[in-house]
N, C-alpha and C. Protein backbone atom coordinates (compact mmCIF):
# COMPACT_ATOMS: atom_id res chain seq x y z
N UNK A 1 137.08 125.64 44.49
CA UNK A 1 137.38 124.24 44.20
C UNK A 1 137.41 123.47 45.51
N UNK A 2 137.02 122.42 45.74
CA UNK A 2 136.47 121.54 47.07
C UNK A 2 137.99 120.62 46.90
N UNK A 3 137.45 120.06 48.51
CA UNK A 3 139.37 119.32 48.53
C UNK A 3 139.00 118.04 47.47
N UNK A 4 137.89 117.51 47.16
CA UNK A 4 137.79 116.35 46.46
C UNK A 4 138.28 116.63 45.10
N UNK A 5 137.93 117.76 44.60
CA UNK A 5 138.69 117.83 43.17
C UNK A 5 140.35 118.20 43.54
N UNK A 6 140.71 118.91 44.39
CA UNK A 6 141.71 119.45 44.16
C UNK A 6 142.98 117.79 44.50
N UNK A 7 142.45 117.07 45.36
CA UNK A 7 143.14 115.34 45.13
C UNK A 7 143.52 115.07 44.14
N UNK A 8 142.41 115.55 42.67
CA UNK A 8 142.71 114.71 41.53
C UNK A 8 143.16 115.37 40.72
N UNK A 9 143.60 116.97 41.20
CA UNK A 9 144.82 117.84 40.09
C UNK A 9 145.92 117.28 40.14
N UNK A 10 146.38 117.09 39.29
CA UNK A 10 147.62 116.45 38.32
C UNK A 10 148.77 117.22 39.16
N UNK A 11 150.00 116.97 39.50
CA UNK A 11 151.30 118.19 39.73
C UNK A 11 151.23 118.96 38.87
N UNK A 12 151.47 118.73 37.80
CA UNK A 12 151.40 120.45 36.90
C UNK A 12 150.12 120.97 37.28
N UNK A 13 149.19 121.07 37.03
CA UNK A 13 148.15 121.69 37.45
C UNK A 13 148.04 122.61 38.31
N UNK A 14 148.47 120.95 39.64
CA UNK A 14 148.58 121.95 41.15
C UNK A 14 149.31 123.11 41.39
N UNK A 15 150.53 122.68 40.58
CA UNK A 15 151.99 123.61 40.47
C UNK A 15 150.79 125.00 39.84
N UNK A 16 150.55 124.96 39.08
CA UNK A 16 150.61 126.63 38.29
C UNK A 16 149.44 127.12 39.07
N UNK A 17 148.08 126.43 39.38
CA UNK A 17 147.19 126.99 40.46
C UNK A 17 148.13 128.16 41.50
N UNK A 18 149.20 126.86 42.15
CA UNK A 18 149.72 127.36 43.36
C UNK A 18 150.83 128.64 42.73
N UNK A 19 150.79 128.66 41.77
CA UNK A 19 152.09 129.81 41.44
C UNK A 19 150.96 130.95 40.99
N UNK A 20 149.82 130.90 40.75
CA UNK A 20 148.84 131.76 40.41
C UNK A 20 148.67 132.27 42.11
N UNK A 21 148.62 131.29 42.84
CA UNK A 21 148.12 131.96 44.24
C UNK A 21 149.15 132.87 44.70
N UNK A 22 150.24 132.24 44.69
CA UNK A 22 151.36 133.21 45.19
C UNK A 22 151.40 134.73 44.44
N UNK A 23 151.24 134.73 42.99
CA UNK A 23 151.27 136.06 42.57
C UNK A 23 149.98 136.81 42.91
N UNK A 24 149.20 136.51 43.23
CA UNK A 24 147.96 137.16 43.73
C UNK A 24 148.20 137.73 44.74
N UNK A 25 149.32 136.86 45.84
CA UNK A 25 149.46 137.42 47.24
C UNK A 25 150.71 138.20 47.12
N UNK A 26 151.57 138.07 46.08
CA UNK A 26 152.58 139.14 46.17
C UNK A 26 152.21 140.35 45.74
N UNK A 27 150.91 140.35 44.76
CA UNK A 27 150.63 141.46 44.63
C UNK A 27 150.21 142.37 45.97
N UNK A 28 149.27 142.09 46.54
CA UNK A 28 149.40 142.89 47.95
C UNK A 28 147.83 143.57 47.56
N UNK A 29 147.35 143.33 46.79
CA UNK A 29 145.81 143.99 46.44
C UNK A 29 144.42 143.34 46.91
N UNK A 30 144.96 142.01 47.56
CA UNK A 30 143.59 141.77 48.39
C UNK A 30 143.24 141.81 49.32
N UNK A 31 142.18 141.73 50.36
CA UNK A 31 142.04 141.96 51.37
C UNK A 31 141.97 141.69 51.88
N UNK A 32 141.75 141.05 53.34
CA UNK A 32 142.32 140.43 54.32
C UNK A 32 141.55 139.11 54.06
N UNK A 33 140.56 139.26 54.17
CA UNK A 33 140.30 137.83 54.46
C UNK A 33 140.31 137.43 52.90
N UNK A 34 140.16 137.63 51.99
CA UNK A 34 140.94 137.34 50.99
C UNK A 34 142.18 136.78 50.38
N UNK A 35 143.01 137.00 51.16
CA UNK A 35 144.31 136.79 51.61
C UNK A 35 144.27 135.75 52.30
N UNK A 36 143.93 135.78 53.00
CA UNK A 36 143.57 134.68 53.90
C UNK A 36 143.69 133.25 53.04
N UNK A 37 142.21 133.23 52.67
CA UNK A 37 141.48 132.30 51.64
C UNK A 37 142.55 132.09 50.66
N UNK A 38 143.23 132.81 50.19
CA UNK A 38 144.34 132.30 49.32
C UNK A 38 145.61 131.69 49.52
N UNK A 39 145.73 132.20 50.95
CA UNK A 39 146.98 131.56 51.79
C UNK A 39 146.74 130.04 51.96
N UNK A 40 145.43 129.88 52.53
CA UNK A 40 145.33 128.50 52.72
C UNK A 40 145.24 127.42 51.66
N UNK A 41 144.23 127.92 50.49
CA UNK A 41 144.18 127.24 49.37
C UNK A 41 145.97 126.82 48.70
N UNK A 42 146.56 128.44 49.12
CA UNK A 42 148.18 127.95 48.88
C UNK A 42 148.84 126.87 49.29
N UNK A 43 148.06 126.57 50.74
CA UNK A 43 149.08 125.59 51.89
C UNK A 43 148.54 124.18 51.26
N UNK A 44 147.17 124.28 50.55
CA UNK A 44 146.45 122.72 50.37
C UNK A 44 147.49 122.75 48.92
N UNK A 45 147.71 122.93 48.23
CA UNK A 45 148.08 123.02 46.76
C UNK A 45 149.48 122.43 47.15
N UNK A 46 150.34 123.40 47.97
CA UNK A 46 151.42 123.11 48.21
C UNK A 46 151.86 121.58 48.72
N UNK A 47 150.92 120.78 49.73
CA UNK A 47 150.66 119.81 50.25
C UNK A 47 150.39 118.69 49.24
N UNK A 48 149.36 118.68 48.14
CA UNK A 48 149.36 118.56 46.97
C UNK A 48 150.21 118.16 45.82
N UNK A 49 151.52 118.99 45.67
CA UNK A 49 152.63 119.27 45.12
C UNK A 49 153.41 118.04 45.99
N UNK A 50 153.37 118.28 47.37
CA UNK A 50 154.68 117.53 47.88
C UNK A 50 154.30 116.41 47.73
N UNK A 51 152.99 115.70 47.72
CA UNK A 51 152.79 114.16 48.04
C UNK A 51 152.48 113.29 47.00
N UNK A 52 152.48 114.00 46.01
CA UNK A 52 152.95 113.89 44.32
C UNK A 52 153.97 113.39 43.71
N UNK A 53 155.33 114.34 44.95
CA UNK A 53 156.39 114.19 44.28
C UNK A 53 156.89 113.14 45.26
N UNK A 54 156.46 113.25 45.96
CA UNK A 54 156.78 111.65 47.32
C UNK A 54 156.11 110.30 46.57
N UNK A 55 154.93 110.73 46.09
CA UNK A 55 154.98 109.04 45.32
C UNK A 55 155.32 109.05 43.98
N UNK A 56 155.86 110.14 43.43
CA UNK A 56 156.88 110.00 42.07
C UNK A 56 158.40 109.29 42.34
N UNK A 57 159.02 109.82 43.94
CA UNK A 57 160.25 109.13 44.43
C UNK A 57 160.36 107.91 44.62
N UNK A 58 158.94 107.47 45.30
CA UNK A 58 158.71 106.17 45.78
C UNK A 58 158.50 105.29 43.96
N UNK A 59 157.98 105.87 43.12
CA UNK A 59 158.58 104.92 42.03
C UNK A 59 159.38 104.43 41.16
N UNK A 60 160.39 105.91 41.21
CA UNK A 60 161.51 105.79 41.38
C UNK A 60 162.21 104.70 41.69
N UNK A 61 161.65 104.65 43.01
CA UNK A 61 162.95 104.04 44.06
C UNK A 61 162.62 102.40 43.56
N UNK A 62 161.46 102.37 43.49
CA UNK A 62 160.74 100.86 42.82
C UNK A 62 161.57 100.52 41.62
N UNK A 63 161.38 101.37 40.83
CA UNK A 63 161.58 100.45 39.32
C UNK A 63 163.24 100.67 39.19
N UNK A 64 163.99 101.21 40.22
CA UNK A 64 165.33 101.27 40.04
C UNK A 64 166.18 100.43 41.03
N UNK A 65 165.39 99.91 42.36
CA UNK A 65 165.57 99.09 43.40
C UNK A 65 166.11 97.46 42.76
N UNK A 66 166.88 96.95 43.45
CA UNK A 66 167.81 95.70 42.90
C UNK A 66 166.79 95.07 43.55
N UNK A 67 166.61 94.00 42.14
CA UNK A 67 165.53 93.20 42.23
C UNK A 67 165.99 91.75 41.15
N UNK A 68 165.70 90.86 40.74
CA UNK A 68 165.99 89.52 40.22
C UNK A 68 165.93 90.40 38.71
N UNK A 69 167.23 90.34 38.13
CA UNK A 69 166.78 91.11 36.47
C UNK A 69 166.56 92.56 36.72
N UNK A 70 166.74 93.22 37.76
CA UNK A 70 166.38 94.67 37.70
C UNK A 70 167.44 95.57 38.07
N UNK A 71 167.77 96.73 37.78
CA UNK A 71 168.89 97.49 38.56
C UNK A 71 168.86 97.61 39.84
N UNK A 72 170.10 98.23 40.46
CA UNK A 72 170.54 98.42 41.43
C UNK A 72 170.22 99.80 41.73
N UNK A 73 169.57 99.87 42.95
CA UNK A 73 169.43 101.12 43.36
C UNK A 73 170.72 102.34 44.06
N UNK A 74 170.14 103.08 42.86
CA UNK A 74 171.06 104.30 43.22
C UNK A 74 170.32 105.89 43.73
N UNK A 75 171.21 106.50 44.71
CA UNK A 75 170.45 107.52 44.95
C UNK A 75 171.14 108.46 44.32
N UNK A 76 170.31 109.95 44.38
CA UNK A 76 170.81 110.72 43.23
C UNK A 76 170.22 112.09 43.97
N UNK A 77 171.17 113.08 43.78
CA UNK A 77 170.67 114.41 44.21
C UNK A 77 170.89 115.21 43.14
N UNK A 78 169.43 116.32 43.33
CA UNK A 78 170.04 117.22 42.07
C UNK A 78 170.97 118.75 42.23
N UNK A 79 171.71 119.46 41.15
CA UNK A 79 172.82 119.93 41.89
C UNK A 79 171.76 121.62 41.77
N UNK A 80 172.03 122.31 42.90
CA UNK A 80 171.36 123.34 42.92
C UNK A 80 171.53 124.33 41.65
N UNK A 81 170.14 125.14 41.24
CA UNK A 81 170.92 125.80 40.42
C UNK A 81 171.33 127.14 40.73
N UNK A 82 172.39 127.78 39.82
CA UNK A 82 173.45 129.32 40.48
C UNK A 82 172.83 130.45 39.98
């Protein structure tokens, strides 16, 4: 898959690609440069994932930001889970 398609995978998408890559590499059955090739495709996916969820925050922060008629922005963390 070329970086031009992989831009226009969706987060879920990217997400299970990248959780497919990781179990490939935990398995421990490929070979080096194999490994390789999957590591990196991991790091683009992962990259992918984060800048997804950076402009999911950023709209967030928009449609919840105090504005004329609009709420007040609140920040919010989520609580780890045990």
């Amino acid at each position: 898959m070329n970086d031009a398609h992989a831009e226009e995978l969706t987060f879920e998408a990217a997400l299970e690609e990248l959780e497919k890559v990781v179990n490939k590499l935990e398995r421990g059955d490929l070979a080096l440069e194999q490994a390789l090739e999957a590591f990196e495709r991991g790091m683009k996916l992962k990259q992918i994932c984060a800048q997804k969820l950076a402009a999911a925050e950023r709209r967030v922060e928009l449609v919840t930001s105090k504005e004329p008629g609009g709420t007040e922005r609140q920040n919010f963390e989520v609580e780890p889970e045990s």
